[in-house]
PDB file of N, CA and C in Angstrom:
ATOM      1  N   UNK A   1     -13.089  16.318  -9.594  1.00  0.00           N
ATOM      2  CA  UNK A   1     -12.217  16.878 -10.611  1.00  0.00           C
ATOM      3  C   UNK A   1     -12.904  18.077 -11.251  1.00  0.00           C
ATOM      4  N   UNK A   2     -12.171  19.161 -11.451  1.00  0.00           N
ATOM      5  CA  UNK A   2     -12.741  20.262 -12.655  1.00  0.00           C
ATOM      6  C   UNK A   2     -13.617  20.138 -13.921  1.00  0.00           C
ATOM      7  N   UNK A   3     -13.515  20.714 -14.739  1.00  0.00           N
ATOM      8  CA  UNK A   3     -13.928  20.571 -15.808  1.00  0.00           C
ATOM      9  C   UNK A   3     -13.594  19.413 -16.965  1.00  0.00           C
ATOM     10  N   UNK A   4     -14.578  18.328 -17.251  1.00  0.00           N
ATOM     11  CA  UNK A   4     -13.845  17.315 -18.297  1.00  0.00           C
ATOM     12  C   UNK A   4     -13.110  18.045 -19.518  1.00  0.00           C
ATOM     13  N   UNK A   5     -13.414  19.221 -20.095  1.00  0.00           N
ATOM     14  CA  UNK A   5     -13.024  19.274 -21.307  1.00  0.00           C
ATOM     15  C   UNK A   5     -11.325  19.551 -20.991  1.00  0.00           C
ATOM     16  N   UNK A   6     -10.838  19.613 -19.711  1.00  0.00           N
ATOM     17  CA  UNK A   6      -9.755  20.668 -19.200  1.00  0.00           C
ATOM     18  C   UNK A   6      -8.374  19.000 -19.471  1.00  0.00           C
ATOM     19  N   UNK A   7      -7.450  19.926 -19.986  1.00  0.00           N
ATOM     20  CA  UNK A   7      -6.190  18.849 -20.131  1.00  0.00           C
ATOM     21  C   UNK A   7      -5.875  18.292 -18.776  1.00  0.00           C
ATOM     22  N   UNK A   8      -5.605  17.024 -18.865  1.00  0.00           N
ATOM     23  CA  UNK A   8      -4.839  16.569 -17.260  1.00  0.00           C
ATOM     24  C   UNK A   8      -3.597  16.708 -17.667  1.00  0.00           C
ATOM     25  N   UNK A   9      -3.103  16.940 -16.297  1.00  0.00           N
ATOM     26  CA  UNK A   9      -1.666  17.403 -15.800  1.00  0.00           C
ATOM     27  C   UNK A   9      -1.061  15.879 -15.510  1.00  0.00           C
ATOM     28  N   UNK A  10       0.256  15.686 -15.163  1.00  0.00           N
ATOM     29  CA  UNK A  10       0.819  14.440 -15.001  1.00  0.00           C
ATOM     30  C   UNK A  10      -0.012  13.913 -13.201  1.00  0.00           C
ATOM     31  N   UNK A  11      -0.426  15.406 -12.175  1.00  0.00           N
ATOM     32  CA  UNK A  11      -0.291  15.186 -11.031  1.00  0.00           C
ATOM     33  C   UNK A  11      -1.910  13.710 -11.462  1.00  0.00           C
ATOM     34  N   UNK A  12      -2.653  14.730 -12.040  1.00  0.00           N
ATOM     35  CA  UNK A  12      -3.945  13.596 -12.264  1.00  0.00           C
ATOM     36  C   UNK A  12      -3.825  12.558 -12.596  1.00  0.00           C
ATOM     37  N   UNK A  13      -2.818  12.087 -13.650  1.00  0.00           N
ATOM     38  CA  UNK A  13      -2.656  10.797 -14.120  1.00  0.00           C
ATOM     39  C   UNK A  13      -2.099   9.771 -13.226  1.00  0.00           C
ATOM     40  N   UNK A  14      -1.119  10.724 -12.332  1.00  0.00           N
ATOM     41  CA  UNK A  14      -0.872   9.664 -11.330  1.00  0.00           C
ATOM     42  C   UNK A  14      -2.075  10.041 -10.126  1.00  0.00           C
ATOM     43  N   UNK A  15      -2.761  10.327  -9.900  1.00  0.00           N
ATOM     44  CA  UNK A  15      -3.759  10.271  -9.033  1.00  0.00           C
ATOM     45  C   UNK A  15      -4.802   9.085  -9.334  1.00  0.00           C
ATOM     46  N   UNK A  16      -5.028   9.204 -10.741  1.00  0.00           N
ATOM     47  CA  UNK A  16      -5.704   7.816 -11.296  1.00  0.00           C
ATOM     48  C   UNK A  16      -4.830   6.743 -11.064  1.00  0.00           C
ATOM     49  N   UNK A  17      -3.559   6.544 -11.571  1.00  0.00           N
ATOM     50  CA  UNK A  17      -2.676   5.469 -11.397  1.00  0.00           C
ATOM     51  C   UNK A  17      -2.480   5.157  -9.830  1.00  0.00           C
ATOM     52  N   UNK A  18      -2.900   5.913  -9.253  1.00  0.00           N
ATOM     53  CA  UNK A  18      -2.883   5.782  -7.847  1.00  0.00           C
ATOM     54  C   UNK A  18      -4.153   4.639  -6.822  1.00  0.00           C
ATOM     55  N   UNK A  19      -5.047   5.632  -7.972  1.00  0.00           N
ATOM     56  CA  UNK A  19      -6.396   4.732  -7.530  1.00  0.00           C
ATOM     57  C   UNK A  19      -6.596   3.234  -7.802  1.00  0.00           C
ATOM     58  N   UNK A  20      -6.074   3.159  -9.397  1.00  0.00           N
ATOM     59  CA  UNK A  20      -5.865   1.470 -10.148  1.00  0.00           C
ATOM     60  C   UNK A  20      -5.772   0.907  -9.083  1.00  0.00           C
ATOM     61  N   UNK A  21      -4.093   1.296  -8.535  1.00  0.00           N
ATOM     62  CA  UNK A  21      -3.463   0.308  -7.788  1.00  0.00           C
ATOM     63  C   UNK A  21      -4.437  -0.208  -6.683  1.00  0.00           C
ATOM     64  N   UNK A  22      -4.317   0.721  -5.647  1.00  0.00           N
ATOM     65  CA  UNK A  22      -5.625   0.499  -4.860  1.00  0.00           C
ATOM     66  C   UNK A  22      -6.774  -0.276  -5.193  1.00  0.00           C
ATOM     67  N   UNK A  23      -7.377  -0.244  -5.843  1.00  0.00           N
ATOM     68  CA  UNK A  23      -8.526  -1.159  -6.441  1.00  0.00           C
ATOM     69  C   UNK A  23      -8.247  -2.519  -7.026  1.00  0.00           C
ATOM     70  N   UNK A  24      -6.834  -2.392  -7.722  1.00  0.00           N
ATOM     71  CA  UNK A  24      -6.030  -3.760  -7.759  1.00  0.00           C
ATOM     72  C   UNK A  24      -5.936  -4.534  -6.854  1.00  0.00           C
ATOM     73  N   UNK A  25      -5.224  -4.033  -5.724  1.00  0.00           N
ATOM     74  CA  UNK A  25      -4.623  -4.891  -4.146  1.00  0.00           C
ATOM     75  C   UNK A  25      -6.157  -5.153  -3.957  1.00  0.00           C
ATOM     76  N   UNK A  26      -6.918  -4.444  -4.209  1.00  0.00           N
ATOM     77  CA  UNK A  26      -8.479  -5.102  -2.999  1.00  0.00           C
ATOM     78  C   UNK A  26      -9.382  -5.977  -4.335  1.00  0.00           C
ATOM     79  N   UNK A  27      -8.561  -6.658  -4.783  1.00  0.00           N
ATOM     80  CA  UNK A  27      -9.539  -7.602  -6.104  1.00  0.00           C
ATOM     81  C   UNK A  27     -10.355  -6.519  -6.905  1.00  0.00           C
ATOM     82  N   UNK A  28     -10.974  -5.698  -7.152  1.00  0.00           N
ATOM     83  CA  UNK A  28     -11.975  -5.057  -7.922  1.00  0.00           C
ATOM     84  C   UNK A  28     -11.311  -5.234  -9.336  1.00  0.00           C
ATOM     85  N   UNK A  29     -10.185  -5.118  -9.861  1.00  0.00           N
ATOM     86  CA  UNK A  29      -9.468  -5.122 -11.169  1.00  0.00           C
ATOM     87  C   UNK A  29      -8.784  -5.803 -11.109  1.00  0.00           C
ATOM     88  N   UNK A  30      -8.562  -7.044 -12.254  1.00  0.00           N
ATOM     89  CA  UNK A  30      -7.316  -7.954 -12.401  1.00  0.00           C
ATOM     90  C   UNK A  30      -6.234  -7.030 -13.088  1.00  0.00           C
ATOM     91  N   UNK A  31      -5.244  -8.467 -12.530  1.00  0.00           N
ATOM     92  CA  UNK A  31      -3.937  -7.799 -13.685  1.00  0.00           C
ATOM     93  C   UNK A  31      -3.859  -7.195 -15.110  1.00  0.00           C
ATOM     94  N   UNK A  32      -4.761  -7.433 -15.584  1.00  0.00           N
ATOM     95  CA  UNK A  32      -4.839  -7.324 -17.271  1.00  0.00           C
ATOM     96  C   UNK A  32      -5.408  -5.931 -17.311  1.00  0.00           C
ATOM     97  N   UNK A  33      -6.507  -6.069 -16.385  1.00  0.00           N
ATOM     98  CA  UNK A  33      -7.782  -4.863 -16.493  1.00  0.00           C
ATOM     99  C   UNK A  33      -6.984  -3.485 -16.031  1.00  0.00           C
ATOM    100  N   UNK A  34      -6.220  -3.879 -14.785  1.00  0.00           N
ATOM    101  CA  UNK A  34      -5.255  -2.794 -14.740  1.00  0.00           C
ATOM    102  C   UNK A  34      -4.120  -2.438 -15.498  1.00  0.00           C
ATOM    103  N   UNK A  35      -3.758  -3.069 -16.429  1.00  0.00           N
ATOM    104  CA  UNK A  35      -2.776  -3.119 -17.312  1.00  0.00           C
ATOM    105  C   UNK A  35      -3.411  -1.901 -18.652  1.00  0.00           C
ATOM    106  N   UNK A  36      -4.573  -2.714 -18.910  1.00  0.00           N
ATOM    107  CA  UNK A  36      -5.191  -1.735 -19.656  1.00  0.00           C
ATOM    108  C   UNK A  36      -5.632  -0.509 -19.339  1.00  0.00           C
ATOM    109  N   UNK A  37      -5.780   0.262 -18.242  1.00  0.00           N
ATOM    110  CA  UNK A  37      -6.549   1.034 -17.735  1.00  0.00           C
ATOM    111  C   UNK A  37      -5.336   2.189 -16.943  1.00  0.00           C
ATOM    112  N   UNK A  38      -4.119   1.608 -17.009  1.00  0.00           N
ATOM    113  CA  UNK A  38      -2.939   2.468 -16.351  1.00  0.00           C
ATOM    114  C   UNK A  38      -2.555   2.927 -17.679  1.00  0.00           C
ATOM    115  N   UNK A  39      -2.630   1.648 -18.842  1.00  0.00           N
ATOM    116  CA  UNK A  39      -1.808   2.251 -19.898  1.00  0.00           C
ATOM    117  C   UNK A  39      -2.569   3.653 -20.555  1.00  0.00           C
ATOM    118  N   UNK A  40      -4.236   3.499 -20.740  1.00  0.00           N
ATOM    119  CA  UNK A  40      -4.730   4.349 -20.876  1.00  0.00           C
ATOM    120  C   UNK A  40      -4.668   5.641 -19.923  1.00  0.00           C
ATOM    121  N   UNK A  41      -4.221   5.495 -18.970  1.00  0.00           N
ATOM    122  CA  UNK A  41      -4.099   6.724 -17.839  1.00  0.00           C
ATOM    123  C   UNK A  41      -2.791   7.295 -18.582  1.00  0.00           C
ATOM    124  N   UNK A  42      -2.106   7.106 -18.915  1.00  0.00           N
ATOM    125  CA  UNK A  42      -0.487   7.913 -19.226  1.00  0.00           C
ATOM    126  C   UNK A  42      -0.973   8.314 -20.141  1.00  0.00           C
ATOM    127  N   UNK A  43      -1.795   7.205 -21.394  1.00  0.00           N
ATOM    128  CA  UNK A  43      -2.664   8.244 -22.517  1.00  0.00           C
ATOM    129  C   UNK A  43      -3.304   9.182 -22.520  1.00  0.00           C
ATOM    130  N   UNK A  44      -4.217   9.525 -21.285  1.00  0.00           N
ATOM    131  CA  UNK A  44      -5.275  10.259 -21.108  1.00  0.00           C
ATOM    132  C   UNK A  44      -4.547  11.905 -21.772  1.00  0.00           C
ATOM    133  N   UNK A  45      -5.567  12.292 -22.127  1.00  0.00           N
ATOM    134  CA  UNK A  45      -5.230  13.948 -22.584  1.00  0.00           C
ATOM    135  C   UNK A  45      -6.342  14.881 -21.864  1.00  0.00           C
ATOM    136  N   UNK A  46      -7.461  14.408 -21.769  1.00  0.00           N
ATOM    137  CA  UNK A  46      -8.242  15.336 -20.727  1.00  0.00           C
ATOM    138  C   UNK A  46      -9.260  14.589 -19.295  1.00  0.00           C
ATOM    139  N   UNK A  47      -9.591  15.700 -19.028  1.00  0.00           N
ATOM    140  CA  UNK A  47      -9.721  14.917 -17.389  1.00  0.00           C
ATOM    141  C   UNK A  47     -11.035  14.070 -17.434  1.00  0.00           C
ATOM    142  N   UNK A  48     -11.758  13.946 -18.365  1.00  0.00           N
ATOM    143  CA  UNK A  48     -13.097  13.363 -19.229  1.00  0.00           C
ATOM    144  C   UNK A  48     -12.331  11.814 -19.271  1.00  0.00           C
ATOM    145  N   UNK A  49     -11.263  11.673 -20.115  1.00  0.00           N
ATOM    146  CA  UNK A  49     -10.265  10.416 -20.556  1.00  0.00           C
ATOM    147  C   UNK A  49     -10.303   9.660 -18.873  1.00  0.00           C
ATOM    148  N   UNK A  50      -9.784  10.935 -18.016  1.00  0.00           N
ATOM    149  CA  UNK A  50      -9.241   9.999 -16.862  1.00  0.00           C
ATOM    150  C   UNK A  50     -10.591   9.667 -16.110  1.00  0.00           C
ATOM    151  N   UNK A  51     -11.545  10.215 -16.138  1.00  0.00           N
ATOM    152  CA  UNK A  51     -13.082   9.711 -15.101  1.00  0.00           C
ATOM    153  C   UNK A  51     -13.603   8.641 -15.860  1.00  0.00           C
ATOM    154  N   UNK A  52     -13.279   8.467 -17.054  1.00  0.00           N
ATOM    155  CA  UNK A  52     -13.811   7.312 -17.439  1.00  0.00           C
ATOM    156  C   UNK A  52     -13.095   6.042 -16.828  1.00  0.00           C
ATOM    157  N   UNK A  53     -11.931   6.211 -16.513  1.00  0.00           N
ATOM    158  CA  UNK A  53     -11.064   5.068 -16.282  1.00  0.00           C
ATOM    159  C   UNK A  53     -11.363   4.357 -14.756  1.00  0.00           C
ATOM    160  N   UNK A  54     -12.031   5.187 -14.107  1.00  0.00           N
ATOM    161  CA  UNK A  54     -12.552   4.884 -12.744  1.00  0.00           C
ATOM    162  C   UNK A  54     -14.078   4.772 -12.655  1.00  0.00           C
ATOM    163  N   UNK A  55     -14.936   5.353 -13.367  1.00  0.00           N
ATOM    164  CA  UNK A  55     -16.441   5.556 -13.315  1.00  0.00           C
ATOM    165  C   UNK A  55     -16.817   4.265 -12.595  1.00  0.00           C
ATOM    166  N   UNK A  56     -16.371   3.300 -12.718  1.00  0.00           N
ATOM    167  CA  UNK A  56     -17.298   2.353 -12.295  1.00  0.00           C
ATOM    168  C   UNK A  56     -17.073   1.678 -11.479  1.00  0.00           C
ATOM    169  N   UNK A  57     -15.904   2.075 -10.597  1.00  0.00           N
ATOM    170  CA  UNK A  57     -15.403   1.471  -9.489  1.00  0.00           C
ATOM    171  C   UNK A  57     -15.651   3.147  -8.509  1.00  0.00           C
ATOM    172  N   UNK A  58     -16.066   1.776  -7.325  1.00  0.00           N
ATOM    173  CA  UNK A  58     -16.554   3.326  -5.896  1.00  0.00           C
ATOM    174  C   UNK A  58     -15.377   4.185  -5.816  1.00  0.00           C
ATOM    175  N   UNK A  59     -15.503   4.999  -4.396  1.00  0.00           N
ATOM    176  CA  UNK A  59     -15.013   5.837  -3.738  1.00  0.00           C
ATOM    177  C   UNK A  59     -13.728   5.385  -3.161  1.00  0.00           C
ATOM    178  N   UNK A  60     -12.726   5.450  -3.131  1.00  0.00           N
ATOM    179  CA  UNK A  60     -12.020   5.008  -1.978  1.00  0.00           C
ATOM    180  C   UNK A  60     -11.698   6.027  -1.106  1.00  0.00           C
ATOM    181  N   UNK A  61     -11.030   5.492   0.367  1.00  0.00           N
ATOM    182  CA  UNK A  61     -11.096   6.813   1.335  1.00  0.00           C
ATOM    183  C   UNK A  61      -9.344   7.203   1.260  1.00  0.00           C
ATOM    184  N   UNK A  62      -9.368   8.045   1.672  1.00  0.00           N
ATOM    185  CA  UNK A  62      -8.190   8.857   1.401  1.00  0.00           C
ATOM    186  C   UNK A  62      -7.042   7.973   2.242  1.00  0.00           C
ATOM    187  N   UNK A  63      -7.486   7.652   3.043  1.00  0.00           N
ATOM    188  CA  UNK A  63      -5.973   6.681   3.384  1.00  0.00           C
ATOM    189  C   UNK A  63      -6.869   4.887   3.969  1.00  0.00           C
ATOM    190  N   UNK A  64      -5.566   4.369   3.593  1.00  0.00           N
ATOM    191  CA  UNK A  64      -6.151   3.063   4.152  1.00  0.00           C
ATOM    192  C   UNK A  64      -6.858   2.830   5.519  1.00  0.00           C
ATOM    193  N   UNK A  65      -7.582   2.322   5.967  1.00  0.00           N
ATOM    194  CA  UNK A  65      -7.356   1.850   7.616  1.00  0.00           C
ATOM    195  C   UNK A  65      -6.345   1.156   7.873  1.00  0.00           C
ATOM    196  N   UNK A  66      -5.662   1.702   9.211  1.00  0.00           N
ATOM    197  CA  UNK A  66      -4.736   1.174  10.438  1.00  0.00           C
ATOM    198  C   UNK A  66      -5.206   0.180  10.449  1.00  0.00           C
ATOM    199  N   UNK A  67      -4.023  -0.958  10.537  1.00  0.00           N
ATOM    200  CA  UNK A  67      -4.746  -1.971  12.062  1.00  0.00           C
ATOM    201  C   UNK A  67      -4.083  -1.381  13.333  1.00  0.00           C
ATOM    202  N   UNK A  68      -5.018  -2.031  14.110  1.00  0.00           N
ATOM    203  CA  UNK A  68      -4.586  -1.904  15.173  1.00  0.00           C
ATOM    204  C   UNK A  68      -3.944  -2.924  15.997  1.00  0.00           C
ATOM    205  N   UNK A  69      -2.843  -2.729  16.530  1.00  0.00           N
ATOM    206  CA  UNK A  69      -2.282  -4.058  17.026  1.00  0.00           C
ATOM    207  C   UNK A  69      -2.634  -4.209  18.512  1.00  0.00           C
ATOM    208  N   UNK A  70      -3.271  -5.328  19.193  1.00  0.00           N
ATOM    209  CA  UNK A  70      -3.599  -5.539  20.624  1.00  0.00           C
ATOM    210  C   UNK A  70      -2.413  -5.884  21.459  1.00  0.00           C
ATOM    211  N   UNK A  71      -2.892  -5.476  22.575  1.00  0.00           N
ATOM    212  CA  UNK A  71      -1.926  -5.655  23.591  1.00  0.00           C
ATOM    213  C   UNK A  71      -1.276  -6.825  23.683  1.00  0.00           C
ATOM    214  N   UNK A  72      -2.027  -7.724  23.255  1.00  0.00           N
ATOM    215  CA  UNK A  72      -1.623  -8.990  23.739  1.00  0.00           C
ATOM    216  C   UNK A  72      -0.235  -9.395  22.488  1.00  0.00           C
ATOM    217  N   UNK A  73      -0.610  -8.601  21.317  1.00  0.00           N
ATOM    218  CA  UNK A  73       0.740  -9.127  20.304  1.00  0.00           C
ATOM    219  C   UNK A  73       2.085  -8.417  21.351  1.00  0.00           C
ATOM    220  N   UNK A  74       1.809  -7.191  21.362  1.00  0.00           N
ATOM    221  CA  UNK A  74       2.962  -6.330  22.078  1.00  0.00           C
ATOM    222  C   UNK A  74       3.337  -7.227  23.237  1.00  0.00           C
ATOM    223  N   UNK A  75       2.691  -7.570  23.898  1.00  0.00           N
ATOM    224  CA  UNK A  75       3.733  -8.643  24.852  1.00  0.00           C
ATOM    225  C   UNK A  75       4.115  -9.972  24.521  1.00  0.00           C
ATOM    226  N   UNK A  76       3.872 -10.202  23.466  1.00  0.00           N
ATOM    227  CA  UNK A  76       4.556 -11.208  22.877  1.00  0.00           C
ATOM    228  C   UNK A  76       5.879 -10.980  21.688  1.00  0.00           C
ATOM    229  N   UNK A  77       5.417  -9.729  21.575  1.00  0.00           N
ATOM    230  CA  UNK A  77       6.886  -9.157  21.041  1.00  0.00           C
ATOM    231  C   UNK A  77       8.130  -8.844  21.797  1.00  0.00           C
ATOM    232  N   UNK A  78       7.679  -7.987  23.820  1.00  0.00           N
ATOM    233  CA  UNK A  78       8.231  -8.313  24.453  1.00  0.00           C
ATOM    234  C   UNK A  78       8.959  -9.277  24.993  1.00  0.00           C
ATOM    235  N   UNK A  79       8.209 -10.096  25.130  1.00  0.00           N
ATOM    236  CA  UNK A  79       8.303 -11.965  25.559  1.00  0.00           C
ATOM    237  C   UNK A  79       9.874 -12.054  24.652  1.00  0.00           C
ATOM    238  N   UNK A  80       9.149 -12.047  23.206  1.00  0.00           N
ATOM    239  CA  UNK A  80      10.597 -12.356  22.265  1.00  0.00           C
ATOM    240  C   UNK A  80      11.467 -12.216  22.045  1.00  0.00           C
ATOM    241  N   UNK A  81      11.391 -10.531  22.543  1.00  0.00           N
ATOM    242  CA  UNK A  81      13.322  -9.682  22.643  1.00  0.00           C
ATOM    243  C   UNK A  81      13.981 -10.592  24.159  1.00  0.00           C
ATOM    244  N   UNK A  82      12.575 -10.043  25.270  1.00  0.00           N
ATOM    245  CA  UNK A  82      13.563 -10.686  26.282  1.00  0.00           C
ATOM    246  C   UNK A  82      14.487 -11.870  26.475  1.00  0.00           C
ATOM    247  N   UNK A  83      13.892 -13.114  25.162  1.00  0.00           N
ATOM    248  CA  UNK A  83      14.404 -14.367  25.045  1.00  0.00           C
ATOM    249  C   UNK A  83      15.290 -14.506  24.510  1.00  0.00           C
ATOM    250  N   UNK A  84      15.579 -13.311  23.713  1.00  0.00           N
ATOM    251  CA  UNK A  84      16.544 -13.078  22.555  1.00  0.00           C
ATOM    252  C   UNK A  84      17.697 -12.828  23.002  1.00  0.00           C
ATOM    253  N   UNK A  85      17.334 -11.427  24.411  1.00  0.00           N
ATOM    254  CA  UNK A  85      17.838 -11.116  24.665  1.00  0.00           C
ATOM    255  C   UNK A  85      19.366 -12.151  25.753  1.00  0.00           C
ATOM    256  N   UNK A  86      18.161 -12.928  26.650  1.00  0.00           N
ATOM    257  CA  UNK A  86      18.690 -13.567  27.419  1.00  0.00           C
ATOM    258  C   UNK A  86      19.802 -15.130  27.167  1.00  0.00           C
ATOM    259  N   UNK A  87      19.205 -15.358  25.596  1.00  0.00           N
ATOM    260  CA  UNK A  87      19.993 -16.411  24.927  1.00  0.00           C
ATOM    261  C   UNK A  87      21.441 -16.145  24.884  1.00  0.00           C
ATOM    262  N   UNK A  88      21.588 -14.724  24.155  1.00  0.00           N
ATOM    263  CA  UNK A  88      22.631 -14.413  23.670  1.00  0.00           C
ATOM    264  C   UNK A  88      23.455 -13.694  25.204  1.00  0.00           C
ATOM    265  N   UNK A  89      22.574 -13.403  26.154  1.00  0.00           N
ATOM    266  CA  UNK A  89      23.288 -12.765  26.985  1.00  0.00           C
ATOM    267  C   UNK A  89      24.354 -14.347  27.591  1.00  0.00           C
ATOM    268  N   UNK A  90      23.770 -15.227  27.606  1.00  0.00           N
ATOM    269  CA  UNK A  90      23.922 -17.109  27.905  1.00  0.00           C
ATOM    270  C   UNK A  90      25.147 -17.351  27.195  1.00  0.00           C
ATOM    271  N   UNK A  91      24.925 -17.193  25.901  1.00  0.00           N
ATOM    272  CA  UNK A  91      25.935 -17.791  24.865  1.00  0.00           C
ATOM    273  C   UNK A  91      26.907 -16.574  24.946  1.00  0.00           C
ATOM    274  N   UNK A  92      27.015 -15.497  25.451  1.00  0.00           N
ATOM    275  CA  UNK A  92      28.391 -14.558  25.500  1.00  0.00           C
ATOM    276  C   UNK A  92      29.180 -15.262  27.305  1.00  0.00           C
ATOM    277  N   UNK A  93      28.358 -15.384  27.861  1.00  0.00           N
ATOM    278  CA  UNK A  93      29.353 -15.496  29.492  1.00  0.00           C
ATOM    279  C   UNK A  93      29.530 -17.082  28.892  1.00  0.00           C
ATOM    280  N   UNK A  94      29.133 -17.858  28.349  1.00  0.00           N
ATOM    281  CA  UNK A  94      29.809 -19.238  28.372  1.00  0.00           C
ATOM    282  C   UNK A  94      30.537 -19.213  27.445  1.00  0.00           C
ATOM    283  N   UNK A  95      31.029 -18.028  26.214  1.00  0.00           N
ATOM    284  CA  UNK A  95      32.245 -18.190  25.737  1.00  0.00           C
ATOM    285  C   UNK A  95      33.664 -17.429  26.622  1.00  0.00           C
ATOM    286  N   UNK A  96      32.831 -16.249  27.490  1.00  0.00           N
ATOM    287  CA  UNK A  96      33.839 -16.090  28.312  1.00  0.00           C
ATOM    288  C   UNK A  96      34.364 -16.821  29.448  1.00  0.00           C
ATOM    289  N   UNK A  97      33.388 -17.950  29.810  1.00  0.00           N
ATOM    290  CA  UNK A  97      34.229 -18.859  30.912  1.00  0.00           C
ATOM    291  C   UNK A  97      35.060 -19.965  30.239  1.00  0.00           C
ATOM    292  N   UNK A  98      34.707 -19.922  29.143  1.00  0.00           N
ATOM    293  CA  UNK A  98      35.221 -21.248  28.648  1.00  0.00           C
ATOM    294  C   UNK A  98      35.728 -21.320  27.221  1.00  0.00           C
ATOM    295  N   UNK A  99      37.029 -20.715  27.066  1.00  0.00           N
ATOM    296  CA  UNK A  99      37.881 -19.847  26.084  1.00  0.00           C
ATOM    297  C   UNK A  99      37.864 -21.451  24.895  1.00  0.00           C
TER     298      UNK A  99
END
């Protein structure tokens, strides 16, 4: 961030409110702690206000990690349409043979 003495803009406050969350979902801050610490983010008036609100929690990286899904789910997702597929293909010709 720039200069602490410098006013934050709304984009910063939600950049902090951004981070909370994040640090919320991964346990580092309870509900409360983030409660307190978002409400102070909408308060914040300079960018000093908002580094305090994070100082003591790390880095996070700019986007989450992917999972990655293995081959082996994907053919079991296959597996599942085809069954899906073939049920219903079952249950349409036996309402057409048999009105």
């Amino acid at each position: 961030m720039p200069e602490p003495a410098l006013r934050a803009s709304d984009d910063d406050r939600d950049a902090v409110l951004r981070a909370l969350e994040r640090h919320t979902a991964v346990g580092r801050l309870n509900l409360d702690e983030f409660d307190q610490r978002s409400t102070a983010a909408l308060a914040a008036v300079t960018l000093d206000d908002l580094a305090a609100l994070t100082s003591d929690l790390p880095e996070l990286p700019d986007k989450p990690a992917l999972s990655v899904e293995s081959p082996r789910h994907a053919r079991h997702l296959v597996l599942l349409f085809v069954i899906a597929f073939v049920t219903v293909a079952v249950l349409v010709a036996m309402m057409l043979l048999h009105p």
